[in-house]
N, C-alpha and C. Protein backbone atom coordinates (compact mmCIF):
# COMPACT_ATOMS: atom_id res chain seq x y z
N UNK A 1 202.33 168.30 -21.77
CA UNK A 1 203.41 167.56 -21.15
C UNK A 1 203.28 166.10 -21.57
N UNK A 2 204.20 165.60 -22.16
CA UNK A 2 204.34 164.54 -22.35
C UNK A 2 204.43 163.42 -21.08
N UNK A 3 203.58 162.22 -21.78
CA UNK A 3 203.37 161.15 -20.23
C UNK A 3 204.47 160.86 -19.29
N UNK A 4 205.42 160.49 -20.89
CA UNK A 4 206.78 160.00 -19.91
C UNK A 4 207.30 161.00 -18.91
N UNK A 5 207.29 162.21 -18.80
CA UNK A 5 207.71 163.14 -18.38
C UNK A 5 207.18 163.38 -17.25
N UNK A 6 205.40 163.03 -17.36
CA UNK A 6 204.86 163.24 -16.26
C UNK A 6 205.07 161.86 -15.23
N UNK A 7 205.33 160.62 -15.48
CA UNK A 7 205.41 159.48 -14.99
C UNK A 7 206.80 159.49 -14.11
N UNK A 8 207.45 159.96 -14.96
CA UNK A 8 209.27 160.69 -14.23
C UNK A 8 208.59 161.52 -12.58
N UNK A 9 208.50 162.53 -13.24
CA UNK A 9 208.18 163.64 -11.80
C UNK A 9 207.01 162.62 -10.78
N UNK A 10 206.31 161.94 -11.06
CA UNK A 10 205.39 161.31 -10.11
C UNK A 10 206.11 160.39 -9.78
N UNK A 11 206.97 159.66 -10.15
CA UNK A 11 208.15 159.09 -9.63
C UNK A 11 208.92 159.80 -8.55
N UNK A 12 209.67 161.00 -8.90
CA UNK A 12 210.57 161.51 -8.39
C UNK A 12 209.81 162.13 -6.85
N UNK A 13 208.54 162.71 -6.98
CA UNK A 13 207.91 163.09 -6.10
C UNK A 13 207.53 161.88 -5.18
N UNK A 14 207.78 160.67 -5.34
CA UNK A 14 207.07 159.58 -4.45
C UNK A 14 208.11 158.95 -3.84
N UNK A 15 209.69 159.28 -4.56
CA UNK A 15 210.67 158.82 -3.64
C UNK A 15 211.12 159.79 -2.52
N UNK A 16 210.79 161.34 -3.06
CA UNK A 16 210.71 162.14 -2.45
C UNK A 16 210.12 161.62 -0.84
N UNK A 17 209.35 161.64 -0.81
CA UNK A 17 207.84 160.85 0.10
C UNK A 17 208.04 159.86 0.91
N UNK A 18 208.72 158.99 0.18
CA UNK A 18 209.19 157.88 1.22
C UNK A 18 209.78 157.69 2.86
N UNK A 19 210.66 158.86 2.70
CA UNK A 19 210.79 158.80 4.99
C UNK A 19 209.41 159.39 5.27
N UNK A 20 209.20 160.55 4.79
CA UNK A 20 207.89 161.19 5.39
C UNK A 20 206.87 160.04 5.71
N UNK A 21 205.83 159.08 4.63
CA UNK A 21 205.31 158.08 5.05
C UNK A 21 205.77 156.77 5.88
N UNK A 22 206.80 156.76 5.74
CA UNK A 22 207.84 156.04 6.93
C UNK A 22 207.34 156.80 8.24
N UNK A 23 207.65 157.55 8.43
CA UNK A 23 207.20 158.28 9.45
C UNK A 23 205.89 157.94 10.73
N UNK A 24 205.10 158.76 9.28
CA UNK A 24 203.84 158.76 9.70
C UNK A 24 203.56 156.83 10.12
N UNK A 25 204.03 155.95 9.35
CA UNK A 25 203.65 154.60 9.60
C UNK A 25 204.22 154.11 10.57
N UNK A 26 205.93 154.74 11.30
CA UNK A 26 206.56 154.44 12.56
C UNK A 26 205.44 154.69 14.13
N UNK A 27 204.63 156.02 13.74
CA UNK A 27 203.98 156.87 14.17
C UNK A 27 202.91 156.11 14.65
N UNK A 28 202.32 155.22 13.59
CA UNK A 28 200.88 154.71 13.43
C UNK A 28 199.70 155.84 13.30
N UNK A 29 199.88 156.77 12.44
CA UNK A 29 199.17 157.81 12.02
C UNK A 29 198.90 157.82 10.69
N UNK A 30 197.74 157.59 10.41
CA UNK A 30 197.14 157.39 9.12
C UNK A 30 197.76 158.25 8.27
N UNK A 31 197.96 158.33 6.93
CA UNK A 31 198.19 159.64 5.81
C UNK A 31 197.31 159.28 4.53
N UNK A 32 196.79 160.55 3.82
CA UNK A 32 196.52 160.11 2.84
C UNK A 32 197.55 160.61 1.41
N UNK A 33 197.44 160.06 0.76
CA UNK A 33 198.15 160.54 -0.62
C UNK A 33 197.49 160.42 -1.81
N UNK A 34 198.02 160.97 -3.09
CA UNK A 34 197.96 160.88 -4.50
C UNK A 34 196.16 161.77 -4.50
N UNK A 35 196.10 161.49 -5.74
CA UNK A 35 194.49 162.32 -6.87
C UNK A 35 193.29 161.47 -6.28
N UNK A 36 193.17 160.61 -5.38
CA UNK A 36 191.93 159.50 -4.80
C UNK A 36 190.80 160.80 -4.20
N UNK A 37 189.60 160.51 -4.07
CA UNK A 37 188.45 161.32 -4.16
C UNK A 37 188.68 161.29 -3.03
N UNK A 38 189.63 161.18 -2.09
CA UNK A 38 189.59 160.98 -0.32
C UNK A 38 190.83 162.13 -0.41
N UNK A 39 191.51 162.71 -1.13
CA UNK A 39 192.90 163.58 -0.83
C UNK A 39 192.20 164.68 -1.79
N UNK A 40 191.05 165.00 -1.64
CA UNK A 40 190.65 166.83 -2.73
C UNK A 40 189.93 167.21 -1.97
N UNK A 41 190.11 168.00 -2.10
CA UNK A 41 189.91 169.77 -1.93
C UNK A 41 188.74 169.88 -3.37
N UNK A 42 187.59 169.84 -2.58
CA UNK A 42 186.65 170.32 -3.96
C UNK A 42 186.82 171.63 -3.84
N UNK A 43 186.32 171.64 -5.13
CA UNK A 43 185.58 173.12 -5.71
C UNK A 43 184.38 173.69 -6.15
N UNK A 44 183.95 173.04 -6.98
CA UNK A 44 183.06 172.84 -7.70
C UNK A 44 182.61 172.12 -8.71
N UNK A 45 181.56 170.84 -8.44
CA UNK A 45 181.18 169.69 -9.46
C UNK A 45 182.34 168.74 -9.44
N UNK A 46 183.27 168.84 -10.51
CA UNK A 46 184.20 167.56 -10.51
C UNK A 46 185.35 168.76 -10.38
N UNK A 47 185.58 169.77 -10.41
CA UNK A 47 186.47 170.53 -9.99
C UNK A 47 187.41 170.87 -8.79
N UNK A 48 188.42 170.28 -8.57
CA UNK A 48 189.66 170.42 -7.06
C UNK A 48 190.97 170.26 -7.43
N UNK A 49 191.23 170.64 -6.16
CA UNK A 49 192.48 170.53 -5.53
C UNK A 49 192.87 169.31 -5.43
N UNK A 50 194.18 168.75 -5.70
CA UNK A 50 194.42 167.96 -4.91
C UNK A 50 195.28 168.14 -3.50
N UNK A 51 194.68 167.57 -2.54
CA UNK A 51 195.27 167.99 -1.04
C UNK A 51 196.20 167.15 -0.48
N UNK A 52 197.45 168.19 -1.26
CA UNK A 52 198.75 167.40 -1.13
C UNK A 52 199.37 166.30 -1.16
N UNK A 53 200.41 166.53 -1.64
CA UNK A 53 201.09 164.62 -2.09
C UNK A 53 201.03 163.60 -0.73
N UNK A 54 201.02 164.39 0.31
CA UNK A 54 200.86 163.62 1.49
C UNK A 54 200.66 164.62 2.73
N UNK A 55 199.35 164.23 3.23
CA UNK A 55 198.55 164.82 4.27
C UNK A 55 198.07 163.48 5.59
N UNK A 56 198.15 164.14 6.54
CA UNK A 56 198.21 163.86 7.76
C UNK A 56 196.67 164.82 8.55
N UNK A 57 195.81 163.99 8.98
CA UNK A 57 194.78 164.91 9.60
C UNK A 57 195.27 164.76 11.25
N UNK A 58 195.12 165.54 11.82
CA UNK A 58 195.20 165.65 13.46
C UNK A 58 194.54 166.61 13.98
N UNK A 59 194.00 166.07 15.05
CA UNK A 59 192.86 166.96 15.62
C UNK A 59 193.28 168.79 15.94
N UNK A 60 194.23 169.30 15.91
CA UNK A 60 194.79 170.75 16.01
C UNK A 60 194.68 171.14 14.86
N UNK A 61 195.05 170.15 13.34
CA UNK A 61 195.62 171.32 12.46
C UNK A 61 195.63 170.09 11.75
N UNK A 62 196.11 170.01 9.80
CA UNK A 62 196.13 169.13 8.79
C UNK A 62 197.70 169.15 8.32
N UNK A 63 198.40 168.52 8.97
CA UNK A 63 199.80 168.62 8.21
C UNK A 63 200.27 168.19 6.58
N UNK A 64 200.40 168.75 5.75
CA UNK A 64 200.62 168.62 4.48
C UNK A 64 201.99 169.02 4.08
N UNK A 65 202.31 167.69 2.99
CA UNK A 65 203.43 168.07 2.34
C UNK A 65 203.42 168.16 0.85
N UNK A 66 204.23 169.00 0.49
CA UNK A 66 203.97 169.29 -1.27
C UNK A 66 205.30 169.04 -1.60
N UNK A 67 205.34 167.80 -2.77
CA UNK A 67 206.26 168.21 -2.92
C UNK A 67 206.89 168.70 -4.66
N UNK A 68 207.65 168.88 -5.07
CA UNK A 68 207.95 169.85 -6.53
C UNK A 68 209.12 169.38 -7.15
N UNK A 69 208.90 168.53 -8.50
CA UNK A 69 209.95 168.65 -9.60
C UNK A 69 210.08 169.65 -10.57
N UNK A 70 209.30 170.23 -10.48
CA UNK A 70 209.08 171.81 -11.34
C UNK A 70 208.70 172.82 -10.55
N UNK A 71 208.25 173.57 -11.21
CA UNK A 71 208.31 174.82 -10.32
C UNK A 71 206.74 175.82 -9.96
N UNK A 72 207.01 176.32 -9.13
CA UNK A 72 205.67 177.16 -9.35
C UNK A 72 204.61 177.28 -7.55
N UNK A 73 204.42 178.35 -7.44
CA UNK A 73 203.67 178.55 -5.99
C UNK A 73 202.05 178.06 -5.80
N UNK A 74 201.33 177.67 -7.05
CA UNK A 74 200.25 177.08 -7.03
C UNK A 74 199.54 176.43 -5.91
N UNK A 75 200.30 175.47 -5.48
CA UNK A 75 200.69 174.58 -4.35
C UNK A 75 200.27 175.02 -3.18
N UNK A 76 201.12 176.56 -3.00
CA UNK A 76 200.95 177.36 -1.99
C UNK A 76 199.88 177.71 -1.50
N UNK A 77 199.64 178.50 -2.70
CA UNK A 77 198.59 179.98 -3.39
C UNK A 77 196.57 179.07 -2.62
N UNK A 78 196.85 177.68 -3.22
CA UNK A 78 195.89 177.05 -2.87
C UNK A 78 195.11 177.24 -1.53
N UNK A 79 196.15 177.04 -0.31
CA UNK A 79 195.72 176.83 0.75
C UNK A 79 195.27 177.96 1.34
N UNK A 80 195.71 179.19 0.82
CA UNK A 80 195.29 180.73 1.19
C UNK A 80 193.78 180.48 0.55
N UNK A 81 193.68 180.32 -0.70
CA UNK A 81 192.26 180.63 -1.24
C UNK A 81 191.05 179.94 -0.29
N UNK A 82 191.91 178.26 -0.37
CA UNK A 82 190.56 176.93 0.17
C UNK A 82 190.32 177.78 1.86
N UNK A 83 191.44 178.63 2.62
CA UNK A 83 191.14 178.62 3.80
C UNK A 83 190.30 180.43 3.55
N UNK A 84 190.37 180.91 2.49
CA UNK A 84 190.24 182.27 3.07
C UNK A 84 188.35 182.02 2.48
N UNK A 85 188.12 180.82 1.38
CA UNK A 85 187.16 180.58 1.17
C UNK A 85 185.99 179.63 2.06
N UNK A 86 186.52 179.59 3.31
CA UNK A 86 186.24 178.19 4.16
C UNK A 86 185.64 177.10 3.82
N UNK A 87 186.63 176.69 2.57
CA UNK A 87 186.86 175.18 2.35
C UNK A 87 187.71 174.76 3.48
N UNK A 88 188.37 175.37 3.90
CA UNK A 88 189.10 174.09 5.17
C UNK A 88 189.02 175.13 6.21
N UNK A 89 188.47 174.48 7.23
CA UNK A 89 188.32 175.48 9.08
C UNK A 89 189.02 174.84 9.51
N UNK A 90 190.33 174.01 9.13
CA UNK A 90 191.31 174.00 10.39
C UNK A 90 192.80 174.16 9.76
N UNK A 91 193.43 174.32 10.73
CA UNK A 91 194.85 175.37 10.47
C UNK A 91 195.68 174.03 9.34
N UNK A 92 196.19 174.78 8.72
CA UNK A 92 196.98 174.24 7.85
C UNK A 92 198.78 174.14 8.37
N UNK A 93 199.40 173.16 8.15
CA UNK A 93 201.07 173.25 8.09
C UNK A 93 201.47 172.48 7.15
N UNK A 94 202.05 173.15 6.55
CA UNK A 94 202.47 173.10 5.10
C UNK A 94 204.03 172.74 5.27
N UNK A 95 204.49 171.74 4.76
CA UNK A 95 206.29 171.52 4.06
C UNK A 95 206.22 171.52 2.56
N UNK A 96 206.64 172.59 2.03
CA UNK A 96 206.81 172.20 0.60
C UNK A 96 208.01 172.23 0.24
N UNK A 97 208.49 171.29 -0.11
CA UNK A 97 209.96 170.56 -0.53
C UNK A 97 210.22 170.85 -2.35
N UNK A 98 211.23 171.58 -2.51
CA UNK A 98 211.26 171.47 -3.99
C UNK A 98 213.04 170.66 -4.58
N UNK A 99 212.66 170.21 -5.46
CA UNK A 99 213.77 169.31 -5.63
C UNK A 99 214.88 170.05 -6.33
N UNK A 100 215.62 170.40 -6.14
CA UNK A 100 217.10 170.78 -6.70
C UNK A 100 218.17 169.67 -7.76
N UNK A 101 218.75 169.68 -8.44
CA UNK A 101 219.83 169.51 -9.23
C UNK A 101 221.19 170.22 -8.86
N UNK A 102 220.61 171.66 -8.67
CA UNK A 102 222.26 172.52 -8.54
C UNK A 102 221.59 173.41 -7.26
N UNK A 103 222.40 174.08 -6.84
CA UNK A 103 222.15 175.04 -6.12
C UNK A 103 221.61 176.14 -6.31
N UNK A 104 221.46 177.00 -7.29
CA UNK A 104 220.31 177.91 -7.61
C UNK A 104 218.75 177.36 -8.08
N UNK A 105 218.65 176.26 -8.35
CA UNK A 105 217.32 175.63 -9.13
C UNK A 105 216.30 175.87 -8.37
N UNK A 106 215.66 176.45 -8.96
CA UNK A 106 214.16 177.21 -8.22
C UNK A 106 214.32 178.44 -7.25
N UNK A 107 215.39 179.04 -7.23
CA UNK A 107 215.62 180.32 -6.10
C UNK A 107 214.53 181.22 -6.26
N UNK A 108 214.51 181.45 -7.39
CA UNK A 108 213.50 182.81 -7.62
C UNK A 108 212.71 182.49 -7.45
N UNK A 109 211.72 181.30 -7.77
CA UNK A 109 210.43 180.78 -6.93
C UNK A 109 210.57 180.26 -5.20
N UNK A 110 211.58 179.87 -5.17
CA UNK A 110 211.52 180.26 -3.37
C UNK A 110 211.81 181.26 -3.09
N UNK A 111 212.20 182.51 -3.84
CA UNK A 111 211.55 183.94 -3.19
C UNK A 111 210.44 184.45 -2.96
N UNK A 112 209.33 184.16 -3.95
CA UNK A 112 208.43 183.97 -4.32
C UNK A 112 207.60 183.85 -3.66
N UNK A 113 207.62 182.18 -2.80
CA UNK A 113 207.15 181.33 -2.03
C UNK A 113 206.75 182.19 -0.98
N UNK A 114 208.61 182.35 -0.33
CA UNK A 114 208.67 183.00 1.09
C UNK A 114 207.74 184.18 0.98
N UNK A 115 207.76 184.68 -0.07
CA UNK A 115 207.25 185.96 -0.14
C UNK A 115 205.59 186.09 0.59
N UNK A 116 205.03 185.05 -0.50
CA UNK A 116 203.52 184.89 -0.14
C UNK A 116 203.13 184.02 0.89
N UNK A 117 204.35 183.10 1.09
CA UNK A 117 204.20 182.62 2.36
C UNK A 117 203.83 183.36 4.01
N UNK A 118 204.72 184.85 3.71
CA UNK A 118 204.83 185.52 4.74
C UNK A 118 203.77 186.62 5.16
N UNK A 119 202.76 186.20 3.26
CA UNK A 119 201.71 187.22 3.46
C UNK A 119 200.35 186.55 3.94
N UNK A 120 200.87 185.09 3.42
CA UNK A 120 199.50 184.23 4.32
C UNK A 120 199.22 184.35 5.22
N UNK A 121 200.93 183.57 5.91
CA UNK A 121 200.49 184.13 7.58
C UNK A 121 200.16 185.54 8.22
N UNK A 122 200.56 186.40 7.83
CA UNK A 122 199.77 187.87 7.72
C UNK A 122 198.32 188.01 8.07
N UNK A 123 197.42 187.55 7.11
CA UNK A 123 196.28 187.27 6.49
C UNK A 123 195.35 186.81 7.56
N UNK A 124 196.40 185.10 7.17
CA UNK A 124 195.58 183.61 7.99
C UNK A 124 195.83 183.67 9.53
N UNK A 125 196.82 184.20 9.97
CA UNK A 125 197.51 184.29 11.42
C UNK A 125 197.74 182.48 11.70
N UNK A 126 196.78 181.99 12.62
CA UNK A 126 196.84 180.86 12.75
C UNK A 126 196.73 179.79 12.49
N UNK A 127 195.66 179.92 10.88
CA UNK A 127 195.70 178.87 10.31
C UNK A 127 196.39 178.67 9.01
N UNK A 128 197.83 179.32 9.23
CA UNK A 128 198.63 178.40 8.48
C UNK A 128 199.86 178.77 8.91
N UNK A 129 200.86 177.71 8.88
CA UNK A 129 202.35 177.74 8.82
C UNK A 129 202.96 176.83 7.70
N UNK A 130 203.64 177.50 7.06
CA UNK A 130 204.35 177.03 5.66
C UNK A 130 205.89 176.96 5.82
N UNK A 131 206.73 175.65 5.52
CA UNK A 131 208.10 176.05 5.35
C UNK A 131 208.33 175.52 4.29
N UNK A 132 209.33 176.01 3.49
CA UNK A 132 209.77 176.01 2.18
C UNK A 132 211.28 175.55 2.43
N UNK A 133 211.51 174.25 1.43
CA UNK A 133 213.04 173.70 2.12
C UNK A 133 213.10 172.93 0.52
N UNK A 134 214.66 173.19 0.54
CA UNK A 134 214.95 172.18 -0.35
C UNK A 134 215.71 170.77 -0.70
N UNK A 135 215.60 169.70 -1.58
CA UNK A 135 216.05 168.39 -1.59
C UNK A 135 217.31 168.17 -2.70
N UNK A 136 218.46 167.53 -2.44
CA UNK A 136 218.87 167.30 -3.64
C UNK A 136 218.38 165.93 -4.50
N UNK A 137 218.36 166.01 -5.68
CA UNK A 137 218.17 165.00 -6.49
C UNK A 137 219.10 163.74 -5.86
N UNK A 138 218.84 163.20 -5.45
CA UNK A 138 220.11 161.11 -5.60
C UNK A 138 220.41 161.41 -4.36
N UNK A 139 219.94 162.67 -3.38
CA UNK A 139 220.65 162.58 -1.96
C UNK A 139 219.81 162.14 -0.70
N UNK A 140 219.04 161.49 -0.63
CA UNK A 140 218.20 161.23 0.60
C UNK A 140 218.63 161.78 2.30
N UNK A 141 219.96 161.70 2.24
CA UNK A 141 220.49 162.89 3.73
C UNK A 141 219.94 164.40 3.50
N UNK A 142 219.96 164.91 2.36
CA UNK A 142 218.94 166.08 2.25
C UNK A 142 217.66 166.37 2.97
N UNK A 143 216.98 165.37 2.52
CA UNK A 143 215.89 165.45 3.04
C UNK A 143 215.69 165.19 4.69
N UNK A 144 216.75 164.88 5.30
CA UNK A 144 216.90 164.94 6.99
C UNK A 144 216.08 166.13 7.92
N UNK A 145 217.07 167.00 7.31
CA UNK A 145 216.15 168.50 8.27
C UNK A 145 214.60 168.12 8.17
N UNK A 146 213.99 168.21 6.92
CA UNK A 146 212.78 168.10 6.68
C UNK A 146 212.18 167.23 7.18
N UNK A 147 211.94 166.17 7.03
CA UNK A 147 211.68 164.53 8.17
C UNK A 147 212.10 164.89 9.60
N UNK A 148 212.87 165.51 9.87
CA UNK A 148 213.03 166.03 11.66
C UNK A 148 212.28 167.02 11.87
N UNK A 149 211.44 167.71 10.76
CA UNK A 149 210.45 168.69 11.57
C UNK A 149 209.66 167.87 11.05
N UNK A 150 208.94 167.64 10.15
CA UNK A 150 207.66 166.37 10.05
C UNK A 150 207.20 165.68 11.33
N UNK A 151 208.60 164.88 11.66
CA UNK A 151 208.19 164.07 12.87
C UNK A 151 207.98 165.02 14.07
N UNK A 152 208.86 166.08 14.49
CA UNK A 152 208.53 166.98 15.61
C UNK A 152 206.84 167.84 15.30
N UNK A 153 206.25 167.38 14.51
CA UNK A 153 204.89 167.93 14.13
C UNK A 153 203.81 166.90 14.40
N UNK A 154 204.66 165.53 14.12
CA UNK A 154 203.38 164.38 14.44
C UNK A 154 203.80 164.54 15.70
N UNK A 155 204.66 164.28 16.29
CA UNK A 155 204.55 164.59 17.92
C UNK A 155 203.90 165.44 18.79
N UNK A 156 204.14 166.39 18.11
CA UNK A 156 203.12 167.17 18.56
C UNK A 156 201.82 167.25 18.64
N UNK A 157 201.07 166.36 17.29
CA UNK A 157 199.55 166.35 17.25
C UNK A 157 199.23 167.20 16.53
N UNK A 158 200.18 168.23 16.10
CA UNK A 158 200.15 169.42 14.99
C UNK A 158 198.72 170.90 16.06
N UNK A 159 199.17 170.78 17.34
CA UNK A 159 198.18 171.14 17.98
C UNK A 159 198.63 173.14 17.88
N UNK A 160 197.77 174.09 17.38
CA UNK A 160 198.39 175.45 16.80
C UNK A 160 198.88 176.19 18.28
């Protein structure tokens, strides 16, 4: 992947981001973000995760948001492994936001999503809840629904 390309999407993902850390800062609730040795998910040696474009710790549960200019359940897939591996003992809630252009863009991977989403919780029972929602490109009212459950989650304390 070319830089410029990648500099675009880390762009697009950080305007993405912007009410959400609004939020959390209306809130006065710390978040962390980006690849910093304080937002991974090790693995092994210099090997991780990064733990989400923007995460929220609270004493119930770790609220995380992912969010996606391309495509792909990786994202997802992660939090099943780190929790089924007990890298993380506390419940996960997941928003993963994927960015749209048109109205089909990414469907088949939010089938996908839902799919394994529905097998996590299966699995994990309580330590995880995932919702899968999407944004339009240039529309920031999109992203409304999503920021109204965010905040109904810091209110809560994210308590399971």
């Amino acid at each position: 992947m070319s830089s410029s390309i990648r500099i675009s999407r880390q762009k697009l993902e950080a305007l993405a981001l912007e009410p959400f850390v609004a939020a959390a800062n209306d809130s006065d609730i710390p978040s962390l973000r980006g690849q910093g040795i304080k937002n991974r998910l090790p693995i092994s040696g210099n090997v991780y995760f990064q733990f989400g474009d923007l995460r929220i710790e609270q004493p119930g549960a770790t609220v995380v948001i992912e969010v996606e200019s391309s495509v792909g359940v990786t994202n997802l897939a992660k939090y099943w492994e780190s929790i089924a591996s007990q890298r993380l003992n506390k419940p996960i809630r997941l928003l993963h936001l994927f960015r749209q252009t048109s109205e089909n863009d990414y469907l088949a991977h939010m089938v996908v999503w839902r799919f394994l989403a529905l097998r996590m919780k299966e699995a994990l029972g309580n330590m995880f809840d995932g919702v899968c929602m999407t944004y339009r490109q240039g529309s920031p009212d999109s992203l409304e629904p999503v920021v109204s459950l965010f905040k109904r989650w810091l209110r809560e304390k994210a308590t399971p």
